[in-house]
C-alpha atoms as a PDB file:
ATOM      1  CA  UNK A   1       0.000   0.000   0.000  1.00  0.00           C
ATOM      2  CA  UNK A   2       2.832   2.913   0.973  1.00  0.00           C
ATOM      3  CA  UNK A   3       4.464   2.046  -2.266  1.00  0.00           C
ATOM      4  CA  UNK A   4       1.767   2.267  -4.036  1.00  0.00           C
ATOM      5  CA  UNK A   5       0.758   5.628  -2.066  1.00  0.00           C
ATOM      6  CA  UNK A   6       4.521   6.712  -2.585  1.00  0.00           C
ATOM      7  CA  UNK A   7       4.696   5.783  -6.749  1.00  0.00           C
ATOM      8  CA  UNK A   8       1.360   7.774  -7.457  1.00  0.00           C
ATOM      9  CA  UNK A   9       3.004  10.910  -5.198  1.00  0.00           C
ATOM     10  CA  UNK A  10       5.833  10.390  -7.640  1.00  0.00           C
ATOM     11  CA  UNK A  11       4.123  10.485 -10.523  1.00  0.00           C
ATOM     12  CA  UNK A  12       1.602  13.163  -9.770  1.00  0.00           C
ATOM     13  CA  UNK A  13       4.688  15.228  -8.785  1.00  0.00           C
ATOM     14  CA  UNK A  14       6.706  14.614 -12.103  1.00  0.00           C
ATOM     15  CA  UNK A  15       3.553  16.744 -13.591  1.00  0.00           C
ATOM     16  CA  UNK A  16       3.612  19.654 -11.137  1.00  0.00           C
ATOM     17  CA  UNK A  17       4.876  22.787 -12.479  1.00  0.00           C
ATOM     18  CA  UNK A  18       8.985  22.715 -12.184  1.00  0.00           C
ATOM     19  CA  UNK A  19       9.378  26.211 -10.643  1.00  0.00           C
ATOM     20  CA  UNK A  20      13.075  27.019 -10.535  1.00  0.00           C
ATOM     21  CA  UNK A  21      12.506  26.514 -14.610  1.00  0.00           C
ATOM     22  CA  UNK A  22       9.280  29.050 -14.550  1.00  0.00           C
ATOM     23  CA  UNK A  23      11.378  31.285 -12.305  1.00  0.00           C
ATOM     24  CA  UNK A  24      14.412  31.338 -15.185  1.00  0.00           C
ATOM     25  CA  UNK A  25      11.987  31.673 -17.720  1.00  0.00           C
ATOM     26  CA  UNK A  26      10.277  34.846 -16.712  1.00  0.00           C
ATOM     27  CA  UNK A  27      14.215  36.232 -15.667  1.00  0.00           C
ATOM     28  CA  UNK A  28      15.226  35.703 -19.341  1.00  0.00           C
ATOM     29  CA  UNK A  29      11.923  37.786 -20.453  1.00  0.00           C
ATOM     30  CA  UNK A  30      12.498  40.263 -18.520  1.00  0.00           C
ATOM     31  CA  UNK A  31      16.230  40.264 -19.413  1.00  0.00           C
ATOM     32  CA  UNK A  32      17.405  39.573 -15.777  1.00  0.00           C
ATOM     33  CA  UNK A  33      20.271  37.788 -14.743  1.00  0.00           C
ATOM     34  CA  UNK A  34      20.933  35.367 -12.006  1.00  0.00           C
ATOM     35  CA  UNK A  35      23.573  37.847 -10.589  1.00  0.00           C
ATOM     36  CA  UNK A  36      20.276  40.379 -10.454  1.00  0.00           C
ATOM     37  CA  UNK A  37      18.578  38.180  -8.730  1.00  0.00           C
ATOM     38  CA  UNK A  38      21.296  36.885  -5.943  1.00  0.00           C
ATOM     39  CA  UNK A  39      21.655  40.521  -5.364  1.00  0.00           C
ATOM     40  CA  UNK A  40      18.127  41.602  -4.535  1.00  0.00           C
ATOM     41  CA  UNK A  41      17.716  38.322  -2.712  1.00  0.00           C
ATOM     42  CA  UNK A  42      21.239  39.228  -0.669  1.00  0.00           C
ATOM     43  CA  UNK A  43      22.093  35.632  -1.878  1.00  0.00           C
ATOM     44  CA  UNK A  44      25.707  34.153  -3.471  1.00  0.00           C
ATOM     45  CA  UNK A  45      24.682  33.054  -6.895  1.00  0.00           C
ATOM     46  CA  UNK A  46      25.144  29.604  -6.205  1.00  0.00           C
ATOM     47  CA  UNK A  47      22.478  29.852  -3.366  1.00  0.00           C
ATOM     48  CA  UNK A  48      20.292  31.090  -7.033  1.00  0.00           C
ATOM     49  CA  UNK A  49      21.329  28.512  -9.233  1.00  0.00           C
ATOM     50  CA  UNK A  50      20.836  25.924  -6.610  1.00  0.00           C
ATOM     51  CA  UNK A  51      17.139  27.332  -5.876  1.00  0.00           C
ATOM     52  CA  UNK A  52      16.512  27.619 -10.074  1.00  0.00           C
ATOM     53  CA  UNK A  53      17.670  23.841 -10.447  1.00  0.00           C
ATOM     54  CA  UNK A  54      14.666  22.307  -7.966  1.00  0.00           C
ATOM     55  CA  UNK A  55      11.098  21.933  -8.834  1.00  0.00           C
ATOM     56  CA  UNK A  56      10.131  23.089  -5.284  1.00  0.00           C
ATOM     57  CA  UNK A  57      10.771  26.120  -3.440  1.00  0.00           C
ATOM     58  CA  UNK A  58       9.285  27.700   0.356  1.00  0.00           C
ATOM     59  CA  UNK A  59       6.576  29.717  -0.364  1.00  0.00           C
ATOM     60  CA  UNK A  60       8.002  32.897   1.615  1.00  0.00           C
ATOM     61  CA  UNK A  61      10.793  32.692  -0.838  1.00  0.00           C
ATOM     62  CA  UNK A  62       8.691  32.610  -3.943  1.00  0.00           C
ATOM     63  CA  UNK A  63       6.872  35.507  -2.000  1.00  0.00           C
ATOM     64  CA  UNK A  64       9.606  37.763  -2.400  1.00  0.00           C
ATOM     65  CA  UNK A  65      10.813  36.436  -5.996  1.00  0.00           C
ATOM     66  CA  UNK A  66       7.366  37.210  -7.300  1.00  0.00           C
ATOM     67  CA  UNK A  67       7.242  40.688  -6.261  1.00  0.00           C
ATOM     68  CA  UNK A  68      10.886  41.519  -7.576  1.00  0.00           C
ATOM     69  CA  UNK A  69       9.963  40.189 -10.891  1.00  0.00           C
ATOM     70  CA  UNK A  70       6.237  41.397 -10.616  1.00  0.00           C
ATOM     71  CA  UNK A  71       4.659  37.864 -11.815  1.00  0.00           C
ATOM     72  CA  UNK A  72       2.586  35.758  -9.400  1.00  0.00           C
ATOM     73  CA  UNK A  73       4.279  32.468  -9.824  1.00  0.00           C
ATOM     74  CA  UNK A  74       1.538  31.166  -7.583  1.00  0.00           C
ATOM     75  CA  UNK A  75      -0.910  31.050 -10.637  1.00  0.00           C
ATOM     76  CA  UNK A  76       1.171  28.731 -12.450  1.00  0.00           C
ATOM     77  CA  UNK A  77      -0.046  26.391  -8.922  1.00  0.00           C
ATOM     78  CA  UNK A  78      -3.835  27.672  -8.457  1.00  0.00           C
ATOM     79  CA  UNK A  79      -4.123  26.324 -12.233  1.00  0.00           C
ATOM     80  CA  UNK A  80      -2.471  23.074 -11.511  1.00  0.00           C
ATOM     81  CA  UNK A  81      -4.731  22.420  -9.068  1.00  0.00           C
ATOM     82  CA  UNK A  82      -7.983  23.614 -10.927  1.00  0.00           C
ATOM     83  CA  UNK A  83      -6.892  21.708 -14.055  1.00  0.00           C
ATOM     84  CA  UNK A  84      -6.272  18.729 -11.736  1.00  0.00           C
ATOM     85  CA  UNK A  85      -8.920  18.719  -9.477  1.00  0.00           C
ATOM     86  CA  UNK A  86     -11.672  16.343 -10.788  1.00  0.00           C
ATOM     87  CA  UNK A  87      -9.067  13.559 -11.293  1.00  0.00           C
END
């Protein structure tokens, strides 16, 4: 039963929105850099890249990403869920 619970998390998960690649996205649109970024976040650019490469990220953080870039990134999950929601 767990694996079974455990495989469908996995799966369901591999079709959530990847954010760190939404996040670069909208930076190259906007004609940001990740050096722009690390700087308004008072972060090395490592800490940036690091963030960018994972398809999960605190919500506080994405909080403050969202209002430098002036997007709401937390669309990209309210339509996840409505698209999702009767399955």
């Amino acid at each position: 039963m767990f694996a079974q619970a455990e495989a469908h998390q996995s799966n369901r998960m591999a079709k959530e929105p990847h954010i760190g690649q939404l996040i670069k996205t909208e930076l190259r649109n906007q004609g940001r850099s990740i050096t722009w970024l690390a700087n308004k976040l008072n972060f090395s650019r490592q800490n940036v890249y690091k963030i960018l490469n994972r398809p999960w990220i605190y919500t506080d953080l994405l909080l403050k990403i969202s209002y430098l870039l002036d997007y709401d990134f937390f669309k990209f999950y309210s339509d996840y869920i409505q698209e999702h929601k009767s399955h």
